[in-house]
C-alpha atoms as a PDB file:
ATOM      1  CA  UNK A   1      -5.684  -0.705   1.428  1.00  0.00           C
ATOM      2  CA  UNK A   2      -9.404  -1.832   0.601  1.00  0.00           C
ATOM      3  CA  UNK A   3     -11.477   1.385   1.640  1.00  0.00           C
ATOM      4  CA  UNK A   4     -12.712  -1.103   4.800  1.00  0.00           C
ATOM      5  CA  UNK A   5      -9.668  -1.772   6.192  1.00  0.00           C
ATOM      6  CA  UNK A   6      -8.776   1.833   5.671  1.00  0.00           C
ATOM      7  CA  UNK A   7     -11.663   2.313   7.807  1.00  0.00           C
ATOM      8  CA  UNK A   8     -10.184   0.033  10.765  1.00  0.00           C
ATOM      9  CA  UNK A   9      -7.193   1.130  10.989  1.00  0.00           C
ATOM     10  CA  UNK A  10      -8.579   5.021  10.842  1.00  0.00           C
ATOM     11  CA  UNK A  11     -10.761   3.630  13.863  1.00  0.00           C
ATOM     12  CA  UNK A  12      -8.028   2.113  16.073  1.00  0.00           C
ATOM     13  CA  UNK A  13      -5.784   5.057  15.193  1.00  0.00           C
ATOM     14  CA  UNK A  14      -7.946   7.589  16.103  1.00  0.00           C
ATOM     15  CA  UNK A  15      -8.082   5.431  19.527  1.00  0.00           C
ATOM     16  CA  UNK A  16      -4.751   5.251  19.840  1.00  0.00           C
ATOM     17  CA  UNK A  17      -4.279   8.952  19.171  1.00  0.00           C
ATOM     18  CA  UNK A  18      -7.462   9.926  21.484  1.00  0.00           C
ATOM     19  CA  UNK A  19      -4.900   8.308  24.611  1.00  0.00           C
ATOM     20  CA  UNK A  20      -2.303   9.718  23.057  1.00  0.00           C
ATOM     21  CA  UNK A  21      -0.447   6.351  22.574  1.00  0.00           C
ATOM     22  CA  UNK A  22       3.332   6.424  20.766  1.00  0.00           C
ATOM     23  CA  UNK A  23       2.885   3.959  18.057  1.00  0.00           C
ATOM     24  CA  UNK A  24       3.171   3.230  13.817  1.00  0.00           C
ATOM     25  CA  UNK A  25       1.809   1.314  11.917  1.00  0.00           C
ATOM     26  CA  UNK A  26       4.440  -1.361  10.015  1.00  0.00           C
ATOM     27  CA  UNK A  27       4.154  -4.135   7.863  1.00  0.00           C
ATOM     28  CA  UNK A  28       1.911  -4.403   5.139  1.00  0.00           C
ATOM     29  CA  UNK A  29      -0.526  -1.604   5.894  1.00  0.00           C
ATOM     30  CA  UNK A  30       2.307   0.442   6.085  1.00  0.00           C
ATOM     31  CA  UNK A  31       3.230  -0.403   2.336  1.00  0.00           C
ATOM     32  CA  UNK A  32      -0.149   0.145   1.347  1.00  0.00           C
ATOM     33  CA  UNK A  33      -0.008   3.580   2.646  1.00  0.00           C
ATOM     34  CA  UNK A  34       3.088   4.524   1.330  1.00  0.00           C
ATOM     35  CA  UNK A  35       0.923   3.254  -2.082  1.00  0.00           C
ATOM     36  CA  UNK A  36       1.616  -0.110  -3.104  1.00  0.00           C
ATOM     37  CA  UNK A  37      -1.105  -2.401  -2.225  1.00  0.00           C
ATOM     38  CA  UNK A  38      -1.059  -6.328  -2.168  1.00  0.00           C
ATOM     39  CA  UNK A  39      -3.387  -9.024  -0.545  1.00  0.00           C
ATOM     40  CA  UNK A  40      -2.266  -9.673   3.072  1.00  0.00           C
ATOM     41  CA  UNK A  41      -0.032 -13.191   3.048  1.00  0.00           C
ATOM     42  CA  UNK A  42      -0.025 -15.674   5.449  1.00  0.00           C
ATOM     43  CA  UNK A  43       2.572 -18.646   6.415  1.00  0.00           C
ATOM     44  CA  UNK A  44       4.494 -20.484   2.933  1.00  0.00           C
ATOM     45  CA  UNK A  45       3.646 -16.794   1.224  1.00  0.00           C
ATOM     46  CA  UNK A  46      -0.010 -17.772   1.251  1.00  0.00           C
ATOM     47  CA  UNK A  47      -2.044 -15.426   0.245  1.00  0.00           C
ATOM     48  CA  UNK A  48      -5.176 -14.869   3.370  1.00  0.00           C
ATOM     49  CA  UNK A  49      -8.431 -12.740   2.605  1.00  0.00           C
ATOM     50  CA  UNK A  50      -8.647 -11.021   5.552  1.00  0.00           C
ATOM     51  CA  UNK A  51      -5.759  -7.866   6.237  1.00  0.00           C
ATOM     52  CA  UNK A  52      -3.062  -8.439   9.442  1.00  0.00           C
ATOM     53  CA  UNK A  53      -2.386  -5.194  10.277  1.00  0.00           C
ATOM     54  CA  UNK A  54       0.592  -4.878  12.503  1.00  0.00           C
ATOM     55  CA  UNK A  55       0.935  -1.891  14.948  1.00  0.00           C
ATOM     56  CA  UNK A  56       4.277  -0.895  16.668  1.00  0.00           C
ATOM     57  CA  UNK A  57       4.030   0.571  19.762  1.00  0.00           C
ATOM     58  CA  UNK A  58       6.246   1.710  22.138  1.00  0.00           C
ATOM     59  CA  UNK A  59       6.997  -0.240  24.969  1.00  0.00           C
ATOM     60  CA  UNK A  60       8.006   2.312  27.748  1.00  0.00           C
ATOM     61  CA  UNK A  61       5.616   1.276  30.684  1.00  0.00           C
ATOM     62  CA  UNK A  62       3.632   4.991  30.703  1.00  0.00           C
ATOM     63  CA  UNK A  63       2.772   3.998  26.997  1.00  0.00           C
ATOM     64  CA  UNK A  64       2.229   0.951  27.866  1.00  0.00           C
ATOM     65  CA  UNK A  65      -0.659   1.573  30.118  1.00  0.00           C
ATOM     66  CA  UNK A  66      -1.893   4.117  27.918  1.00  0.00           C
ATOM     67  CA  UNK A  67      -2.070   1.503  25.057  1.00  0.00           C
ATOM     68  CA  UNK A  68      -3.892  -0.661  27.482  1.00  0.00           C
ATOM     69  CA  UNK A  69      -6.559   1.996  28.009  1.00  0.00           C
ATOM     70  CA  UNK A  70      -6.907   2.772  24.365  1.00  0.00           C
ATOM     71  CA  UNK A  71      -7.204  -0.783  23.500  1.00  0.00           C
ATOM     72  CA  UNK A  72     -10.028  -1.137  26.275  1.00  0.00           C
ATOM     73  CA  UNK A  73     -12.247   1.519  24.951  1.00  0.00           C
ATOM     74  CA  UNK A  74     -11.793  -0.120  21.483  1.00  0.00           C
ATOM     75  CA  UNK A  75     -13.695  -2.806  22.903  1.00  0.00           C
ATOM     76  CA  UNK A  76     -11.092  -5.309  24.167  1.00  0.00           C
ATOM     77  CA  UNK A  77     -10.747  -6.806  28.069  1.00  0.00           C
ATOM     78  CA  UNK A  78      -7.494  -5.299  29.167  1.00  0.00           C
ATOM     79  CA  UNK A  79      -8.580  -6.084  32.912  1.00  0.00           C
ATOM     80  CA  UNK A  80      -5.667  -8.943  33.048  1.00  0.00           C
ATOM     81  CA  UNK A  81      -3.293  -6.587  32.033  1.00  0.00           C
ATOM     82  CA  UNK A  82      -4.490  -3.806  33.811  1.00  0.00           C
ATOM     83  CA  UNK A  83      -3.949  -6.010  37.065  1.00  0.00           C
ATOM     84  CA  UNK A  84      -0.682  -7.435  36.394  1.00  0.00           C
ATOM     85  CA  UNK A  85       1.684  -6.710  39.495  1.00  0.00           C
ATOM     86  CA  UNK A  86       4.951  -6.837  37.363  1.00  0.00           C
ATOM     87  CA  UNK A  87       3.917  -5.970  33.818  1.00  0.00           C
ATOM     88  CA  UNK A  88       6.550  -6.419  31.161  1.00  0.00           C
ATOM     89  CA  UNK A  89       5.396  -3.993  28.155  1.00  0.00           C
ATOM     90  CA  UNK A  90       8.755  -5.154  26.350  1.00  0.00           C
ATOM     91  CA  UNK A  91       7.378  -8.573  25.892  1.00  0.00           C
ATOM     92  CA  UNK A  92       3.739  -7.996  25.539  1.00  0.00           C
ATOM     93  CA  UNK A  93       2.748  -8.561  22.293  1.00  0.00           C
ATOM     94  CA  UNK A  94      -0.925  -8.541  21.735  1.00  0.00           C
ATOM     95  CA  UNK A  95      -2.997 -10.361  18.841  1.00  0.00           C
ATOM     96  CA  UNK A  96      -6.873  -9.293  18.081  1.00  0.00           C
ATOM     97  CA  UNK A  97      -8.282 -11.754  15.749  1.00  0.00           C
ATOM     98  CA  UNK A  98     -11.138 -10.127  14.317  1.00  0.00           C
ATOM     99  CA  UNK A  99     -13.847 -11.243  12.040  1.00  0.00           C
ATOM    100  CA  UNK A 100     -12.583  -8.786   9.204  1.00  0.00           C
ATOM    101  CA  UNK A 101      -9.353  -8.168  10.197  1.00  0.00           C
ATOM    102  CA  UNK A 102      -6.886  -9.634  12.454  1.00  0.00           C
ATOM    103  CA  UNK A 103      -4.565  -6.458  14.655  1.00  0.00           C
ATOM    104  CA  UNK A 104      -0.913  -7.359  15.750  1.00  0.00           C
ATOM    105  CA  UNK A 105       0.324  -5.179  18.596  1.00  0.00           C
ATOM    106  CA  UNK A 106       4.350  -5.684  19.335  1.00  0.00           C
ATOM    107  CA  UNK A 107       6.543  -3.495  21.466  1.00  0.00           C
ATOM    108  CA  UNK A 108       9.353  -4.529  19.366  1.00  0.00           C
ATOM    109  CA  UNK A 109      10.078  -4.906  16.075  1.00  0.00           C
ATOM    110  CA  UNK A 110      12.885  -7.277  14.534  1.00  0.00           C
ATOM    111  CA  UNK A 111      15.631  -5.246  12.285  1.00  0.00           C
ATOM    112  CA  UNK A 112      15.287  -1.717  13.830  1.00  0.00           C
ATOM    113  CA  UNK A 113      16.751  -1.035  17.239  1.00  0.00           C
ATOM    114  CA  UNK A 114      14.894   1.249  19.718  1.00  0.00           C
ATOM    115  CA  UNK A 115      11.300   2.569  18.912  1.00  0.00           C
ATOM    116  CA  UNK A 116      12.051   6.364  19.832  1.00  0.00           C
ATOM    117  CA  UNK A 117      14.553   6.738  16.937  1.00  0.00           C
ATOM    118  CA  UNK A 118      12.260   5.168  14.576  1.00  0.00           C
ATOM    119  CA  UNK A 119       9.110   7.295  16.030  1.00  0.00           C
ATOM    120  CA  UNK A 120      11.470  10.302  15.225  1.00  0.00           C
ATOM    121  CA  UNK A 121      11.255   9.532  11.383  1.00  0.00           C
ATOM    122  CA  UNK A 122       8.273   8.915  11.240  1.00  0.00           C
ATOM    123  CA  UNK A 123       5.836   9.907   8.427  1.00  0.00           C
ATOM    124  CA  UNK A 124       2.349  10.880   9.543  1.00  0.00           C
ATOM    125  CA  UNK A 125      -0.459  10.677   6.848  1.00  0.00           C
ATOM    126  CA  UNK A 126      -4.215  12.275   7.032  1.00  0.00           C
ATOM    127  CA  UNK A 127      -7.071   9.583   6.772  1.00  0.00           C
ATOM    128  CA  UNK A 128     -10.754  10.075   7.712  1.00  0.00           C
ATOM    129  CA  UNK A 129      -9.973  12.861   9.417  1.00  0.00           C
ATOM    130  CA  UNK A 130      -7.086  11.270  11.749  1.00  0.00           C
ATOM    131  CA  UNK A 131      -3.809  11.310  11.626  1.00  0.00           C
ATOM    132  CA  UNK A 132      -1.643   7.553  10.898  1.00  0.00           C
ATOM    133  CA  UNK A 133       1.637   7.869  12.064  1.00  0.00           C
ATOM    134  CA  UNK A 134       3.129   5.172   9.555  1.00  0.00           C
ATOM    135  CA  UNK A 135       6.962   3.732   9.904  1.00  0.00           C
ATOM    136  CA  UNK A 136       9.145   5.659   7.465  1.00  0.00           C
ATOM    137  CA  UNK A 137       9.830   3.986   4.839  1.00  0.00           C
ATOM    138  CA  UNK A 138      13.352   3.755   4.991  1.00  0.00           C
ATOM    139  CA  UNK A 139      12.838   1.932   8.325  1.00  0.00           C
ATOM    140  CA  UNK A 140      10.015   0.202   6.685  1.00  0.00           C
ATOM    141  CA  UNK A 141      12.745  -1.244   4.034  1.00  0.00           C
ATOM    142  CA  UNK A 142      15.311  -2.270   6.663  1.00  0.00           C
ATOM    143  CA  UNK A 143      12.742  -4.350   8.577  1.00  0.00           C
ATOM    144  CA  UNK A 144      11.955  -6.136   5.205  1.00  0.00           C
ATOM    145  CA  UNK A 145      15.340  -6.862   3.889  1.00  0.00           C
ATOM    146  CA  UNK A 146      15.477  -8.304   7.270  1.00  0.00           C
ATOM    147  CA  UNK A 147      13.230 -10.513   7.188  1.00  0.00           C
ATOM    148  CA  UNK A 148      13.616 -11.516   3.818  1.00  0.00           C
ATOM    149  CA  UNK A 149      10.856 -13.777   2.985  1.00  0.00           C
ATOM    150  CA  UNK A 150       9.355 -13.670  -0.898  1.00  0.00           C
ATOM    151  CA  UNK A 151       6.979 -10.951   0.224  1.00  0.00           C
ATOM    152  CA  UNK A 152       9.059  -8.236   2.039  1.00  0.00           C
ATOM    153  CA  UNK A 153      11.599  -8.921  -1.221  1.00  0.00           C
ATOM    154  CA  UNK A 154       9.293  -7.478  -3.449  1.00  0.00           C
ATOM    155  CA  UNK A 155       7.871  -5.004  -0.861  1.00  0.00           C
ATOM    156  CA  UNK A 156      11.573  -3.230  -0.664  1.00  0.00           C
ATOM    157  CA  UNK A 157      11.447  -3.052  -4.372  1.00  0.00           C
ATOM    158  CA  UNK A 158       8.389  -1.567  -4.665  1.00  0.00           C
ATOM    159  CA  UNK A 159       9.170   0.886  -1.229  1.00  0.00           C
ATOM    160  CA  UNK A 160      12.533   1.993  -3.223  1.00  0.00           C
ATOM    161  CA  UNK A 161      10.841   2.514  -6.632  1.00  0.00           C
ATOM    162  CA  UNK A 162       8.050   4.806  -4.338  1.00  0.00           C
ATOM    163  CA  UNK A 163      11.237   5.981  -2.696  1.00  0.00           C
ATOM    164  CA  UNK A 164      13.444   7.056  -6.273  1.00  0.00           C
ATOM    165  CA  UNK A 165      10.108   8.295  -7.731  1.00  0.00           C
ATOM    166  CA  UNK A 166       9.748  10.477  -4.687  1.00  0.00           C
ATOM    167  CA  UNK A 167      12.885  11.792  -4.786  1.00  0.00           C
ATOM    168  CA  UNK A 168      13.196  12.948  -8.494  1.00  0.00           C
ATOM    169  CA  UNK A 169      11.935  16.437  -9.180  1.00  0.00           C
END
């Protein structure tokens, strides 16, 4: 990740971790940190200059409302939310379209079953003095061959050649 973006997503981690919100970061920030870095990609494999940084959280309504708070004190109006009388964390997805980046917030991701078993592997890495709890990347892999597109292809082979090289002494 470009040392700005880094920057973000220390910012809304340290947030996150400040309300002591379950979540990971997927997608392609999550590839970055797990070291191979590419230019974010948009619809038809487009290539778009600013990141979309996608963070997983989980959708159990105490987390829910903590997310809420977090994401409130990060500067966005969470009163709606706040004030729904049936909330449904499992389908609230949220979208922050910034001016340099744009923040994807869903409570479920497609190819992986239930967030706590994917929380439980978990890598956690050390940035700006935060930590980033990051999908691991074996989960990280599964949700791309799922998907499938052009991108996430070459994303698992780059994840499994970081995996191998990883795993050789």
């Amino acid at each position: 990740m470009q040392s700005s973006t880094t920057e973000l997503v220390v910012s809304v981690c340290t947030i996150l971790n400040k309300h002591s919100v379950r979540y990971m970061l997927i997608g392609g920030a999550a590839v970055a940190l797990y070291g191979y870095q590419r230019q974010s990609r948009g619809p038809f494999d487009t290539i778009i200059e600013k990141p979309d940084i996608d963070i997983w959280y989980d959708p159990l309504y105490p987390n829910y409302f903590k997310l809420l708070d977090a994401l409130e004190e990060w500067g966005e109006d969470m009163k709606q939310y706040k004030e729904e009388t049936t909330p449904d964390p499992l389908h609230s997805f949220f979208r922050f379209d910034r001016s340099d980046c744009t923040f994807d917030f869903p409570p479920i991701v497609e190819g992986l079953s239930k967030f706590k078993d994917s929380f439980n592997t978990r890598s956690v890495v050390k940035a700006g003095g935060s930590e980033l709890h990051v999908i691991s990347i074996d989960d990280l892999i599964k949700v791309k061959l799922h998907h499938g597109r052009p991108k996430d292809l070459e994303d698992v082979e780059q994840l499994r050649r970081i995996n191998n090289s990883n795993d050789t002494p």
